[in-house]
Protein backbone atom coordinates (compact mmCIF):
# COMPACT_ATOMS: atom_id res chain seq x y z
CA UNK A 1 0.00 0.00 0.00
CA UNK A 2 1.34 3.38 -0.86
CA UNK A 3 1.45 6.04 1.28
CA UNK A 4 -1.04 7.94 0.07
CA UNK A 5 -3.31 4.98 -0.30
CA UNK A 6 -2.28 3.84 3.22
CA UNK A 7 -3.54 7.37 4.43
CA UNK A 8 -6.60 7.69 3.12
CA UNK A 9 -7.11 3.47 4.57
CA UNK A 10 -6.81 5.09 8.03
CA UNK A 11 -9.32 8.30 7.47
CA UNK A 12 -11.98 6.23 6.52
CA UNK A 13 -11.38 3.57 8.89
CA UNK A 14 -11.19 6.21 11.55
CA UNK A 15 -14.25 7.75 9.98
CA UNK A 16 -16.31 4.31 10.03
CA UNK A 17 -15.27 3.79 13.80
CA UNK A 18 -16.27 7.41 14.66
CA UNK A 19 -19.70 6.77 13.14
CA UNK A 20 -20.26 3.67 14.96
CA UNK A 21 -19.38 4.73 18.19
CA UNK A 22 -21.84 6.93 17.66
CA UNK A 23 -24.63 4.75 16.46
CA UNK A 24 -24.97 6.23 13.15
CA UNK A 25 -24.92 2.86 11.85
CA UNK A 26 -26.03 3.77 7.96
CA UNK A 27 -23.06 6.65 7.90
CA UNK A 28 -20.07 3.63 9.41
CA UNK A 29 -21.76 0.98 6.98
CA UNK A 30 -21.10 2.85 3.88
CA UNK A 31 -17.61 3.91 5.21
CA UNK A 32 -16.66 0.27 5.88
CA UNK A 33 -18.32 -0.65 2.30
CA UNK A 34 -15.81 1.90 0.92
CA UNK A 35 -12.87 0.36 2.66
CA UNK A 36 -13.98 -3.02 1.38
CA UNK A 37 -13.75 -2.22 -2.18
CA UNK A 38 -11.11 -0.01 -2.17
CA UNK A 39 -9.16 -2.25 0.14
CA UNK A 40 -10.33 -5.95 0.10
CA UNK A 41 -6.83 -6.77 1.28
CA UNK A 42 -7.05 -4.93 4.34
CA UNK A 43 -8.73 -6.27 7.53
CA UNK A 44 -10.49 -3.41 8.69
CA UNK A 45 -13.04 -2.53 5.93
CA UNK A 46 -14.60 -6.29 6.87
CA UNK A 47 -13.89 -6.54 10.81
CA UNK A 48 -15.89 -2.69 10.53
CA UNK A 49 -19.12 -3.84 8.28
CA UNK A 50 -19.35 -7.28 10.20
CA UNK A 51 -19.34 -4.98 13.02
CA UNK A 52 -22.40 -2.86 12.04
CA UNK A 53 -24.05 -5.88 10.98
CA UNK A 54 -23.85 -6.91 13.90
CA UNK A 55 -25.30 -3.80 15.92
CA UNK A 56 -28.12 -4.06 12.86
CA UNK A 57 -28.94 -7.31 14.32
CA UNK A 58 -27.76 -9.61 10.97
CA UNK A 59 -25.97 -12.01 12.59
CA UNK A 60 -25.73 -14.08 9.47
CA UNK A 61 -24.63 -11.06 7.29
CA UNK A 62 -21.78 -10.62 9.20
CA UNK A 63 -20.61 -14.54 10.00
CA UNK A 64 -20.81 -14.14 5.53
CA UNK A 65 -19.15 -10.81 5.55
CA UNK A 66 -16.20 -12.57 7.58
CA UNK A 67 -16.33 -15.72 5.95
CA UNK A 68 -16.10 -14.14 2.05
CA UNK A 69 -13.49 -12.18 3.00
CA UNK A 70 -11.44 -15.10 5.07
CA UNK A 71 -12.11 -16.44 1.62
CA UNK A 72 -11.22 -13.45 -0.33
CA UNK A 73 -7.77 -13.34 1.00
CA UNK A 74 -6.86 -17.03 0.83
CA UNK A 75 -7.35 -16.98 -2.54
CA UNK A 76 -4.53 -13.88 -2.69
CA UNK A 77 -1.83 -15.54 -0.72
CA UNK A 78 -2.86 -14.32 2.87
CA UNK A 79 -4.00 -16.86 4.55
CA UNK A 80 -2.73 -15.65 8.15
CA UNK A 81 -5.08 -12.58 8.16
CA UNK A 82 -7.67 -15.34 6.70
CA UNK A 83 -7.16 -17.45 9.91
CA UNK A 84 -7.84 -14.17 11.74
CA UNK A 85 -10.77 -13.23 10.29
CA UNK A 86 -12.21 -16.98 10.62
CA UNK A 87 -11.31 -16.96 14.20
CA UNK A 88 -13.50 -13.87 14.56
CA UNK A 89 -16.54 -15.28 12.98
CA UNK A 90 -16.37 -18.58 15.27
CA UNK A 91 -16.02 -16.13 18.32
CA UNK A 92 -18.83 -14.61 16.71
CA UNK A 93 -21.24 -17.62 16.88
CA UNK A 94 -19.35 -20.62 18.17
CA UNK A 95 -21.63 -23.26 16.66
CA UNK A 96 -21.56 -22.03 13.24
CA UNK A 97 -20.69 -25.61 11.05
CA UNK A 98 -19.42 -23.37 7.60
CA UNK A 99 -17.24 -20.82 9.65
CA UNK A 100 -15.87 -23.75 11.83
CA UNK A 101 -14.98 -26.29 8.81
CA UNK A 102 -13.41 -23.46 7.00
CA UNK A 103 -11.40 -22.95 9.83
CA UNK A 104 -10.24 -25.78 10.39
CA UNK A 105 -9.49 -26.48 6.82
CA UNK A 106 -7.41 -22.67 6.59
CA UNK A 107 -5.27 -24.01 9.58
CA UNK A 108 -4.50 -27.40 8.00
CA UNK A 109 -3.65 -25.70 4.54
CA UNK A 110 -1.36 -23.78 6.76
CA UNK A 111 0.36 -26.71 8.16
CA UNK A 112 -0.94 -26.41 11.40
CA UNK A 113 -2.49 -30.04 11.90
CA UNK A 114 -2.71 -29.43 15.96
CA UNK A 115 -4.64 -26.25 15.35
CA UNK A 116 -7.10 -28.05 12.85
CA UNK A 117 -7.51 -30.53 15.75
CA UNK A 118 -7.94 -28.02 18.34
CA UNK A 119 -10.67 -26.02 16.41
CA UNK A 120 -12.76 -29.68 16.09
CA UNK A 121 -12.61 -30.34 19.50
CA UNK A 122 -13.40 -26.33 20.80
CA UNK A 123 -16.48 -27.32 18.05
CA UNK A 124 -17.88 -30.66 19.17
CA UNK A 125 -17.29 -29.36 22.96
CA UNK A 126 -19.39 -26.03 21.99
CA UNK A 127 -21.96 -28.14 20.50
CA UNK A 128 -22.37 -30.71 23.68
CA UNK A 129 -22.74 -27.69 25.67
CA UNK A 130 -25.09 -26.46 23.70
CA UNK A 131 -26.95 -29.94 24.31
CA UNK A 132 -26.50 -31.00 20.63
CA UNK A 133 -24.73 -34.72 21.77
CA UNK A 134 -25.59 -35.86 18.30
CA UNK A 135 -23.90 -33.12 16.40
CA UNK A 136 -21.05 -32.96 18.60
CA UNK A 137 -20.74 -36.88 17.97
CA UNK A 138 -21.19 -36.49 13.71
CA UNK A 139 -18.07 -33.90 13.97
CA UNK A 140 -16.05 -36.35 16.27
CA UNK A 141 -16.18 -38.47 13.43
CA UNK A 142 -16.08 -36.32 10.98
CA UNK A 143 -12.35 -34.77 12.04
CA UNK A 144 -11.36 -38.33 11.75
CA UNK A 145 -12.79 -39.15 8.29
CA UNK A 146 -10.79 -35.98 6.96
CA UNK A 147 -7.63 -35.65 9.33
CA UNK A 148 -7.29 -38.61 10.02
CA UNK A 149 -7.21 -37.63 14.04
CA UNK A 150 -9.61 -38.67 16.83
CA UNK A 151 -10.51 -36.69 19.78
CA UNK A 152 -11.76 -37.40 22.67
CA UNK A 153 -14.82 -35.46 24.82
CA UNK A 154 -16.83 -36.55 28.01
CA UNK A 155 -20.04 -37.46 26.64
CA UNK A 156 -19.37 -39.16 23.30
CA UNK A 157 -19.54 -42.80 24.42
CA UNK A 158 -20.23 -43.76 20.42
CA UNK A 159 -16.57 -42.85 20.04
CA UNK A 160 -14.83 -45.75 22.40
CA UNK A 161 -11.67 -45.41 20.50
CA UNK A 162 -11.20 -42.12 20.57
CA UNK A 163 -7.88 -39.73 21.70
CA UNK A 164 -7.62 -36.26 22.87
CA UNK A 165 -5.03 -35.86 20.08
CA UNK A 166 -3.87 -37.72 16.56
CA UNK A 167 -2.92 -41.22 17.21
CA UNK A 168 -0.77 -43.14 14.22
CA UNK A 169 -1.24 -46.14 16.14
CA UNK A 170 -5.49 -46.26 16.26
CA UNK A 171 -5.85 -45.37 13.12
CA UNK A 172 -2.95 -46.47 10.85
CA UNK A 173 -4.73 -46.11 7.90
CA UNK A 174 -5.80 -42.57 8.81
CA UNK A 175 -4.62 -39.42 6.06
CA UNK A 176 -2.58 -36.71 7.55
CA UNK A 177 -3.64 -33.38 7.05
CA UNK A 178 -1.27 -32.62 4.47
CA UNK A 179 -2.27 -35.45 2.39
CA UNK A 180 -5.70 -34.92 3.28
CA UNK A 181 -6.56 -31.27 2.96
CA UNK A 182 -3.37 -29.38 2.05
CA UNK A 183 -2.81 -29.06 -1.99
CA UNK A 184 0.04 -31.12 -2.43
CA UNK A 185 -0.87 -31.44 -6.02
CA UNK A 186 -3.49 -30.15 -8.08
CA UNK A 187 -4.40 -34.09 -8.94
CA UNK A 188 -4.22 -35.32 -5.39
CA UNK A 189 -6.87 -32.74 -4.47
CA UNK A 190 -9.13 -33.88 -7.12
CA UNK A 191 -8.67 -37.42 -7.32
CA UNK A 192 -9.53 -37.76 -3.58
CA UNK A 193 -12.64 -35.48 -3.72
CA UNK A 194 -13.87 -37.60 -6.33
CA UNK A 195 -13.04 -40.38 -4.42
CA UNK A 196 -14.76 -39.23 -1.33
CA UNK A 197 -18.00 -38.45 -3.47
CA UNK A 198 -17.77 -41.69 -4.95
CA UNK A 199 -17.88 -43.57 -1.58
CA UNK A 200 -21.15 -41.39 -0.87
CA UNK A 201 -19.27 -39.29 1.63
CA UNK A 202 -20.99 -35.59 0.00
CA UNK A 203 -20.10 -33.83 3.21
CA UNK A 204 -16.11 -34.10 3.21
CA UNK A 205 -15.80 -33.70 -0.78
CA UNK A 206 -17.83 -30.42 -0.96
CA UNK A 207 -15.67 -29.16 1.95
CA UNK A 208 -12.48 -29.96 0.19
CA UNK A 209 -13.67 -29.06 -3.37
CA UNK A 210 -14.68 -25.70 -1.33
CA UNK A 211 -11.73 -25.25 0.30
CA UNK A 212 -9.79 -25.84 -2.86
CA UNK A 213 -11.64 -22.90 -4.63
CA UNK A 214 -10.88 -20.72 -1.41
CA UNK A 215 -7.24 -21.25 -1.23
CA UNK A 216 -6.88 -20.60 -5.37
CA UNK A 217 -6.20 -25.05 -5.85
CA UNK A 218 -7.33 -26.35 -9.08
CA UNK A 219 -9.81 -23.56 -8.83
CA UNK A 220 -11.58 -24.77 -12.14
CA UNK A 221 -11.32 -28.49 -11.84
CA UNK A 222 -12.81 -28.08 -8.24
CA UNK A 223 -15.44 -25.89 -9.54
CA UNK A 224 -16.25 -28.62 -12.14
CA UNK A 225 -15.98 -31.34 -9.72
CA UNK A 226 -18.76 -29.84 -7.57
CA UNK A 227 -21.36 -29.74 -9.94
CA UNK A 228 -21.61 -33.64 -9.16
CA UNK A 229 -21.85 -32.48 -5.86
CA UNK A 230 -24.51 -29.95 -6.18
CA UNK A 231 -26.32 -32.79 -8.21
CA UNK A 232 -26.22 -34.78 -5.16
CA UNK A 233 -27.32 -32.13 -2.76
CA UNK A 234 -30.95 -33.47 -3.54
CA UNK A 235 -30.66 -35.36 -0.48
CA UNK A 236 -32.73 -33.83 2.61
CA UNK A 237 -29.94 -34.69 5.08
CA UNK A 238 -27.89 -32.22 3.82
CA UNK A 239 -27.73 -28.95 5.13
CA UNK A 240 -29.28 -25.81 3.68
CA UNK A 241 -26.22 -23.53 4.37
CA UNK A 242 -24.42 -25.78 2.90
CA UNK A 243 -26.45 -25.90 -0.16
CA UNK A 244 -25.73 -21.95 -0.13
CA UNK A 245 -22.17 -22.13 -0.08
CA UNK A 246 -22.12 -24.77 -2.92
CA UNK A 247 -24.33 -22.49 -5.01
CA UNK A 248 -22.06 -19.42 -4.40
CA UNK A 249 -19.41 -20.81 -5.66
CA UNK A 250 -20.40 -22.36 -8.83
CA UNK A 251 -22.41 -19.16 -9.25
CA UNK A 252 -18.95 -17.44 -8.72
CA UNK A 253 -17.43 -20.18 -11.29
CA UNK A 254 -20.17 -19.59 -14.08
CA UNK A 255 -22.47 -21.72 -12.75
CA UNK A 256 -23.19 -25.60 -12.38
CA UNK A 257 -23.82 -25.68 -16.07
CA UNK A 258 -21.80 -28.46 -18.27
């Protein structure tokens, strides 16, 4: 950022705090819309309009405003500030399955396979407290099926086998996060997404086909690979936000045409 540029970041930002201090809430939103155009790079144009969303009372707006962005700058190379702005939208609503599975996913690309662990458990320990057992149980296994780790948590006596952290030795068949959610290669990636979707497991391909697209992997063989996942999302088990995300992106992609 030039210098100019990087001074006239910090007047509006300043500007869009000012307003919403002050509860002029239409005045900071089109502030922080400014700085998100004119600096998508930049954390506070989105950290400010999630914000106002917020006081608006559109909780949803803002997990999306965090998410695309998260999104947004994976896809340019900075994934920290991504991990940052994730980590804000699952402080934001800590039961929130597409904000916590990107997560996750962002820290594995990363390389930081503990931290991927950590965020399932801090999820399926969020969701027994919020009295969802069954949920809590689905991601238990879930954080298995794609990182090849198991957790443990009181309350999950479906899980007998489980460990607080990874554990070779229970599972020696189990992927590593590198091989299972890092790009490696561009034909790793797809190969096991199709794989995954050919086994009937819709849930884990979408997320890596998705989190392909958000980290800039393959981006058009992804995209092409989840038509045959949209095609499946016919299913009632699956969940509507899901179904959102999926149609974002291949609207984003030119649609699920083809």
């Amino acid at each position: 950022m030039t210098a100019s540029a990087d001074f006239n970041y910090k007047v509006a930002l300043a500007e869009g705090l000012k307003q919403l201090q002050a509860k002029r809430l239409r005045q900071a939103e089109e502030q922080f819309r400014y700085l998100v155009t004119k600096f998508p790079r930049a954390d506070g144009g989105h950290r400010g309009l999630a914000r106002v969303q917020l006081e608006l009372g559109d909780r949803p707006a803002a997990l999306a405003t965090l998410r695309d962005a998260a999104a947004f700058l994976a896809r340019n190379g900075d994934r920290r500030l991504a991990i940052d702005l994730l980590r804000d939208a699952v402080s934001l609503d800590p039961i929130d399955l597409a904000s916590h599975r990107r997560l996750a996913a962002a820290l594995a690309l990363a390389g930081d396979s503990g931290g991927s662990a950590d965020e399932f458990v801090r999820y399926a320990r969020a969701q027994l407290a919020a009295g969802d057992g069954e949920r809590a149980r689905l991601e238990a296994e879930y954080a298995f099926e794609t990182l090849g780790t198991r957790i443990h948590l009181e309350g999950l006596p479906d899980i007998p086998a489980a460990q607080m952290a990874a554990d070779p030795a229970a599972a020696p068949a189990a992927r590593s996060p590198e091989t299972a959610v890092a790009a490696r290669s561009t034909t790793s990636e797809i190969e096991e997404a199709r794989g995954l979707l050919a086994a009937g497991k819709v849930q884990a391909a979408s997320d890596l086909l998705l989190h392909c697209v958000a980290a800039g992997i393959a981006v058009h063989e992804a995209e092409r690979e989840l038509v045959a996942v949209a095609r499946a999302l016919g299913r009632d088990d699956l969940a509507a936000e899901r179904e959102r995300l999926l149609k974002d992106v291949l609207e984003l992609g030119g649609g699920a045409g083809g």
